[in-house]
N, C-alpha and C. Protein backbone atom coordinates (compact mmCIF):
# COMPACT_ATOMS: atom_id res chain seq x y z
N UNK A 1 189.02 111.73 -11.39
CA UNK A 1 188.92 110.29 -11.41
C UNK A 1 190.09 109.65 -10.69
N UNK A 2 189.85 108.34 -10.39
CA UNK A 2 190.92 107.67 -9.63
C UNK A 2 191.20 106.51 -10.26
N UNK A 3 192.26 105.72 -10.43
CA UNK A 3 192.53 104.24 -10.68
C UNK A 3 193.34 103.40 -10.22
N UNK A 4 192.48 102.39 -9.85
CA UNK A 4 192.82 101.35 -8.63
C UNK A 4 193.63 100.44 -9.34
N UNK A 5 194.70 99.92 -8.69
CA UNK A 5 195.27 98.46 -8.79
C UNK A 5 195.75 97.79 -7.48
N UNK A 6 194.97 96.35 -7.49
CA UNK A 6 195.24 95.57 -6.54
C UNK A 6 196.66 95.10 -7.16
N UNK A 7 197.02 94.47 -5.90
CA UNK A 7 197.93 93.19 -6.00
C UNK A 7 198.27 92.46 -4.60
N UNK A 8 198.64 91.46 -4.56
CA UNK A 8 198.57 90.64 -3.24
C UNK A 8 198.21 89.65 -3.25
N UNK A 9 197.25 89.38 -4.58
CA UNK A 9 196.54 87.86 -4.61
C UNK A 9 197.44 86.56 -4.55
N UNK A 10 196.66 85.68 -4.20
CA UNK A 10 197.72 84.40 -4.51
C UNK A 10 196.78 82.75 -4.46
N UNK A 11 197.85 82.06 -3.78
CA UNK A 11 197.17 80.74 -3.40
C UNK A 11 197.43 80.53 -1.87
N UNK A 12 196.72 80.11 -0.74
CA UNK A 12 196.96 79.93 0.02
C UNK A 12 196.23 78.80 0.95
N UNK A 13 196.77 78.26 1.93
CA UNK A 13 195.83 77.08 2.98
C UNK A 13 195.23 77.37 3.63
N UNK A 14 194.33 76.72 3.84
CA UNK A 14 193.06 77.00 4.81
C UNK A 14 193.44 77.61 6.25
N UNK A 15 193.46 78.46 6.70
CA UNK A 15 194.34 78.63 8.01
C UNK A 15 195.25 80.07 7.65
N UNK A 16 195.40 80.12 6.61
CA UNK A 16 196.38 80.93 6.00
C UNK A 16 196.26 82.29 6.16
N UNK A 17 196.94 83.22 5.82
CA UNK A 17 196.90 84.89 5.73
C UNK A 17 197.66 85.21 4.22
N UNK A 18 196.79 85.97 4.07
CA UNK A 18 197.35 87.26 2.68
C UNK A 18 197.11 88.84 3.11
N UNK A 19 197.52 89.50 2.31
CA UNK A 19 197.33 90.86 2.49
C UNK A 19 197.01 91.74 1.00
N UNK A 20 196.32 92.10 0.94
CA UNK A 20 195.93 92.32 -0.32
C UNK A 20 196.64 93.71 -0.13
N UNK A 21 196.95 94.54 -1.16
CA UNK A 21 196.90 96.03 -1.22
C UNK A 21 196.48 96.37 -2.55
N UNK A 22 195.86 97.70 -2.32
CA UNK A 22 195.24 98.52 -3.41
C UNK A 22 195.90 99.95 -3.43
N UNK A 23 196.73 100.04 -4.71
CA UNK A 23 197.52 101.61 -5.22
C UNK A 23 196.05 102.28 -5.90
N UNK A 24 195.75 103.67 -5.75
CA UNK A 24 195.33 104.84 -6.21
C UNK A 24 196.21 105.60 -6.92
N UNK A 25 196.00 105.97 -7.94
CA UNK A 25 196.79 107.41 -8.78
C UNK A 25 195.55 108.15 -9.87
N UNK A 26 195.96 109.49 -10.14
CA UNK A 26 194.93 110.01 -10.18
C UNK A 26 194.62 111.15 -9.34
N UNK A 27 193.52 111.43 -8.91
CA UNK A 27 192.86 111.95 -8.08
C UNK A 27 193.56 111.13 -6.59
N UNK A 28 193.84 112.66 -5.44
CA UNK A 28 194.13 111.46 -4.22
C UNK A 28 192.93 110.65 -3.75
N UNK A 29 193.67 109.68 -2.92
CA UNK A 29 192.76 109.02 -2.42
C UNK A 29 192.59 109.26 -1.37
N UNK A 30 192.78 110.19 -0.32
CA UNK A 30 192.35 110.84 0.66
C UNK A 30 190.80 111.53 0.34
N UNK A 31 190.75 111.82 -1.00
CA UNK A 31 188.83 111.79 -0.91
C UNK A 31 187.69 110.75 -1.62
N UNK A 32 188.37 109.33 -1.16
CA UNK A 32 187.24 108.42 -1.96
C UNK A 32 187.42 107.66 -0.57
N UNK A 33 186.50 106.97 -0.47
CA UNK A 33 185.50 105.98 0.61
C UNK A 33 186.57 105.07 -0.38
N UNK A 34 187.15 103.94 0.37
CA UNK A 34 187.45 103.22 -0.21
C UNK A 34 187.14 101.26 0.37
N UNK A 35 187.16 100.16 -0.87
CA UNK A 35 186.62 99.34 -0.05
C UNK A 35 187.10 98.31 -1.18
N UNK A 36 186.66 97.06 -0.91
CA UNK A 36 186.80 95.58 -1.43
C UNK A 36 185.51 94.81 -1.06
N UNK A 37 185.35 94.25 -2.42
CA UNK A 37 184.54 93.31 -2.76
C UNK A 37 185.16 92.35 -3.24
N UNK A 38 184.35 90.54 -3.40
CA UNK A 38 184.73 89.69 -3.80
C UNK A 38 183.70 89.09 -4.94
N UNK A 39 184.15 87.92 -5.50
CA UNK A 39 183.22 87.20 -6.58
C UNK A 39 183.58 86.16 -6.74
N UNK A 40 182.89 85.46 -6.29
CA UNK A 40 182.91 83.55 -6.05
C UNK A 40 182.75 83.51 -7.86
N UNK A 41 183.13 82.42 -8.57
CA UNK A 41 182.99 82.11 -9.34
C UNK A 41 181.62 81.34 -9.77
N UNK A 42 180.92 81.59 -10.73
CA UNK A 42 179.14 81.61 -10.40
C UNK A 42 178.30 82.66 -9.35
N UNK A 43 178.93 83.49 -8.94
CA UNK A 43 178.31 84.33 -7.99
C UNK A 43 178.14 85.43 -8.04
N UNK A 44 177.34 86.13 -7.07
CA UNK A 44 177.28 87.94 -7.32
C UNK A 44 178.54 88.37 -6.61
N UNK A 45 178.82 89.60 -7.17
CA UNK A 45 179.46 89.91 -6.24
C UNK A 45 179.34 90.38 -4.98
N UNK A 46 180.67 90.19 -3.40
CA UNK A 46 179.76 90.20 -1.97
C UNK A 46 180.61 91.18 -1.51
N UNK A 47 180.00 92.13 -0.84
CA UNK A 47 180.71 93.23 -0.16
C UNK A 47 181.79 92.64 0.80
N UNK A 48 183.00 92.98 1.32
CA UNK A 48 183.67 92.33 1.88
C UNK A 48 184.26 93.42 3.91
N UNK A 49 184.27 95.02 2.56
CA UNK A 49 184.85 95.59 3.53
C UNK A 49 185.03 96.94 3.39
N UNK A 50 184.87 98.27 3.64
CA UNK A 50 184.91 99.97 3.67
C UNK A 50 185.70 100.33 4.43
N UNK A 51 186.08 101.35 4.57
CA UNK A 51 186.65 101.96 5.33
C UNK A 51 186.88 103.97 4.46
N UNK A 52 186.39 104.63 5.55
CA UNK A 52 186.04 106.00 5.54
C UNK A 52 187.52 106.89 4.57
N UNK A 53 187.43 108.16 4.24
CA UNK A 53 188.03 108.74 3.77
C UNK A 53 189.39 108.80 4.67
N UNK A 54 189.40 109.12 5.98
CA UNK A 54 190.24 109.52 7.18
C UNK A 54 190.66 107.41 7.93
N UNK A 55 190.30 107.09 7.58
CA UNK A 55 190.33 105.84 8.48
C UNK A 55 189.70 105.68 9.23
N UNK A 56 188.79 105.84 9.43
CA UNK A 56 187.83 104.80 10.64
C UNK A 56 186.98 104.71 10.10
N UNK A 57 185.49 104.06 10.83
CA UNK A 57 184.59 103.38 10.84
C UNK A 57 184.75 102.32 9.87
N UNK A 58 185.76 101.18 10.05
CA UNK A 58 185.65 99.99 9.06
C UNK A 58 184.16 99.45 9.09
N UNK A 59 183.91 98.86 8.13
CA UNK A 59 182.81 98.13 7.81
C UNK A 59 182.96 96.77 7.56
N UNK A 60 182.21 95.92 8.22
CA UNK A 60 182.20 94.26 7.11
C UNK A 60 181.31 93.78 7.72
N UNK A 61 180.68 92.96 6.66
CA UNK A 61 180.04 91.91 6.79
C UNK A 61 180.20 90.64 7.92
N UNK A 62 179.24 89.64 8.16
CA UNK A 62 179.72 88.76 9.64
C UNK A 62 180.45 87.93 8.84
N UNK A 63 180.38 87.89 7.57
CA UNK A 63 181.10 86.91 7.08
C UNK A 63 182.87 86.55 7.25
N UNK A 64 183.22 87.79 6.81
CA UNK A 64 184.96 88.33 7.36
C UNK A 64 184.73 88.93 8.41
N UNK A 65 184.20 89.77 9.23
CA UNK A 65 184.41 89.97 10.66
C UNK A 65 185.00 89.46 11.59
N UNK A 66 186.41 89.87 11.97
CA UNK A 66 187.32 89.25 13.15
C UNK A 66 188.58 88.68 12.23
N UNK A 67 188.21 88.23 11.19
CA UNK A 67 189.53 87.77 10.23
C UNK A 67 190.14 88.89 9.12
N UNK A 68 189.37 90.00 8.91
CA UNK A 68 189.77 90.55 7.97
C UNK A 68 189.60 92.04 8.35
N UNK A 69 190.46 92.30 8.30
CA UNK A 69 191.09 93.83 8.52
C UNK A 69 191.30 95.02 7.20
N UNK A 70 190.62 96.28 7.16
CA UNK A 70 190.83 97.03 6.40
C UNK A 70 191.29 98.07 6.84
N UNK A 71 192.75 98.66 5.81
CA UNK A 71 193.66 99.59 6.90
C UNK A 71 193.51 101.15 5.02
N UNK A 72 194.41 102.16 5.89
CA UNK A 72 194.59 102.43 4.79
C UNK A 72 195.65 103.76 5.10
N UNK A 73 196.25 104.03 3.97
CA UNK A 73 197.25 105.00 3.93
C UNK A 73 197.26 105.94 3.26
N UNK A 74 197.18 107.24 3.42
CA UNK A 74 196.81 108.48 2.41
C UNK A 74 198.15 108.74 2.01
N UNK A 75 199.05 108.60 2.82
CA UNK A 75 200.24 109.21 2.36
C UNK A 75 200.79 108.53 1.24
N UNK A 76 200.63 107.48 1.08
CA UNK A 76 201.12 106.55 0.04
C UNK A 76 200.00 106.30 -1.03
N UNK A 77 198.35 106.69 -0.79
CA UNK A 77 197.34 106.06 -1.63
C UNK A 77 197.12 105.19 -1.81
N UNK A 78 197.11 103.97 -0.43
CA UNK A 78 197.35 102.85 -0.78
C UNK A 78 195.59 102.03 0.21
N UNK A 79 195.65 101.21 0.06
CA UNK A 79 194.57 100.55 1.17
C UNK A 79 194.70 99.49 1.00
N UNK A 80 194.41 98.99 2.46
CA UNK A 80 195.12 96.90 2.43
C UNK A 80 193.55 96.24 3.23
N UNK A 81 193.95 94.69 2.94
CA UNK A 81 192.86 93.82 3.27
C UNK A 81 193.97 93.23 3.64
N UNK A 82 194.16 93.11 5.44
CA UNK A 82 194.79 91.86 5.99
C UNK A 82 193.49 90.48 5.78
N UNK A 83 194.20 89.60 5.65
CA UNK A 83 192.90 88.37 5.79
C UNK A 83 193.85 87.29 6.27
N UNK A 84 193.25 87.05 7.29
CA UNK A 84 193.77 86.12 8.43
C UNK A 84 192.59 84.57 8.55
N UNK A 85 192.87 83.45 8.77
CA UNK A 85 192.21 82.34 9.19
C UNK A 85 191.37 81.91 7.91
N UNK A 86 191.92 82.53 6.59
CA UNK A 86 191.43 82.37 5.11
C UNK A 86 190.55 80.59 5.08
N UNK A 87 189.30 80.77 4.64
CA UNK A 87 188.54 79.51 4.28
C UNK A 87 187.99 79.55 3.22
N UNK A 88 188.00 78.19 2.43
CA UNK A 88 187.90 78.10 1.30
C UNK A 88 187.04 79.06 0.45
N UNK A 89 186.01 79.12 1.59
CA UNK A 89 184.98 79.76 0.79
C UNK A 89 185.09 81.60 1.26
N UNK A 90 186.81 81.82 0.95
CA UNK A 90 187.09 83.39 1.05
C UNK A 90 187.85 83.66 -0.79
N UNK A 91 187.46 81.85 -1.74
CA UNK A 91 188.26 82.45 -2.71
C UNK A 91 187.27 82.81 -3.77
N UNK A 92 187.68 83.91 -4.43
CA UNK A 92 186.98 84.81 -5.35
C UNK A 92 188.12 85.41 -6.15
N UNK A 93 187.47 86.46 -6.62
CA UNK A 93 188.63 87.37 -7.55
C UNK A 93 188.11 88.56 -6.68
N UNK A 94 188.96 89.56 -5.82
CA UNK A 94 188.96 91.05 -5.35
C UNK A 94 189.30 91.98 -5.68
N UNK A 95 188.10 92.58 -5.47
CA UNK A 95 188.41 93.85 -6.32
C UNK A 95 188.22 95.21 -5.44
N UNK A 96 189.33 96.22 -5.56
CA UNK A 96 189.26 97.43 -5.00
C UNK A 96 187.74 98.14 -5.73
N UNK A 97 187.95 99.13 -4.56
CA UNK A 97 186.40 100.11 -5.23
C UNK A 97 186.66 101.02 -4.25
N UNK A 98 185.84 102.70 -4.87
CA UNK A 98 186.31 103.51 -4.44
C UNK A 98 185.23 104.49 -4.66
N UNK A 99 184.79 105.76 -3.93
CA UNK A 99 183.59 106.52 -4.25
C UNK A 99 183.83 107.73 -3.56
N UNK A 100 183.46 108.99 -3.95
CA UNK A 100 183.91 110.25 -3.72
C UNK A 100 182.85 110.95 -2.47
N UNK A 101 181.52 109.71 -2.79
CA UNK A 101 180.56 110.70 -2.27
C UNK A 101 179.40 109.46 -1.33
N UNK A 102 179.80 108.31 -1.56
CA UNK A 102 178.95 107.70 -0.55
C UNK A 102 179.68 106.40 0.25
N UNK A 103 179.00 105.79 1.16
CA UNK A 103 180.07 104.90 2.19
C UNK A 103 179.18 103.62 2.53
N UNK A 104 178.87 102.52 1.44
CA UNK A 104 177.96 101.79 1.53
C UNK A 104 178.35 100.37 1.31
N UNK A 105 177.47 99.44 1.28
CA UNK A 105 177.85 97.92 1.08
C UNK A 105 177.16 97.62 0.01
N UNK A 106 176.76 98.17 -1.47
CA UNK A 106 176.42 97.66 -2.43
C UNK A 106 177.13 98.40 -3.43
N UNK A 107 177.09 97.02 -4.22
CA UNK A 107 178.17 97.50 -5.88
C UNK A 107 177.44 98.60 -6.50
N UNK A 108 176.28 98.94 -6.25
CA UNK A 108 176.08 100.11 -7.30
C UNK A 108 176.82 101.48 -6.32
N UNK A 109 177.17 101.60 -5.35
CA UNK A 109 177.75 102.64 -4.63
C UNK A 109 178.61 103.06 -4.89
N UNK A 110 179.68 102.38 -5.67
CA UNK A 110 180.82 102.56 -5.55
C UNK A 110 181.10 103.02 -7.20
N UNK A 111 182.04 104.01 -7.52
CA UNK A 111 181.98 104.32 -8.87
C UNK A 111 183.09 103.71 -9.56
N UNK A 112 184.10 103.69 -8.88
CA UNK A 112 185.53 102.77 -9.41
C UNK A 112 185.89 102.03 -8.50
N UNK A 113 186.43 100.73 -10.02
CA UNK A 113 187.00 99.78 -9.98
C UNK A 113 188.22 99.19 -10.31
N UNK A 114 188.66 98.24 -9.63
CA UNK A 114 190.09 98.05 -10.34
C UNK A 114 189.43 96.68 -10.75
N UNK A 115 190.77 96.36 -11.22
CA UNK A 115 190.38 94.69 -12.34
C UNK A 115 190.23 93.57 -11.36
N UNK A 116 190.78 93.94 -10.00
CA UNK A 116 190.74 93.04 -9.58
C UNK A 116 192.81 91.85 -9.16
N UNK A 117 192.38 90.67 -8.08
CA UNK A 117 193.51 89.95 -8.05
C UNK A 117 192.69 88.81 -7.56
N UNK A 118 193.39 87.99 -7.77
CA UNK A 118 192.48 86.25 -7.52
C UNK A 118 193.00 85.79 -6.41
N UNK A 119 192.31 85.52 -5.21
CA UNK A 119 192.70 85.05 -4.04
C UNK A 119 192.19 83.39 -4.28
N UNK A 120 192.65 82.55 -3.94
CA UNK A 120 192.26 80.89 -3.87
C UNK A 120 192.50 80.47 -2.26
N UNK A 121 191.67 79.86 -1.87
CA UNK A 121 192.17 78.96 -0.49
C UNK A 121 192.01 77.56 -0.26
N UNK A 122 192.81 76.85 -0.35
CA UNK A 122 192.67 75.31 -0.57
C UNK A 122 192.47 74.79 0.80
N UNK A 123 191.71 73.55 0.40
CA UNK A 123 191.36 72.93 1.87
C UNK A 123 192.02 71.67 2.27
């Protein structure tokens, strides 16, 4: 098993950048697919972003595409969400997620979760 903790969240302006990061301990994280999702308040939750065991093939949606960057570090167990040109409607609560055995854009894919960090973007 693995367990995630974000941190990075905050408040920020429309225009703005954060960087989220997500710690692994546990099991390394050199063998989980790892990724971020978000959750508008009243909402489902929306896939945001993947990225492969080794680093490549990021994934995202058109929604963050071009503003949001998913990196990641085995040596440390770590994985980040740059988010650049932040708009209002990027605030949710994010949450790391992580999966041993598949590389997809829906919440049932993914087997762990962290609690999450609250991103806000004011307009």
């Amino acid at each position: 098993q693995v367990q995630l903790v974000e941190s990075g969240g905050g408040l920020v302006q429309t225009g703005g950048s954060l960087r989220l990061s997500c710690a692994a301990s546990g099991r390394t994280a050199s063998a989980y697919t790892m990724g971020w999702f978000r959750q508008a308040p009243g909402k489902e939750r929306e896939f945001v972003a993947a990225i492969t065991r080794i680093g490549v093939r990021p994934s995202y949606p058109d929604s963050v595409k071009g503003r949001f960057t998913i990196s990641r570090d085995n040596a440390v167990n770590t994985v980040y969400l740059q988010m650049n040109s932040l708009k209002p409607e990027d605030t949710g609560v994010y949450y790391c997620v992580a999966d041993s055995e598949r590389f997809g854009r829906r919440v049932n894919e993914y087997d762990y979760w962290g609690r999450g960090t609250q991103v806000t973007v004011s307009s």
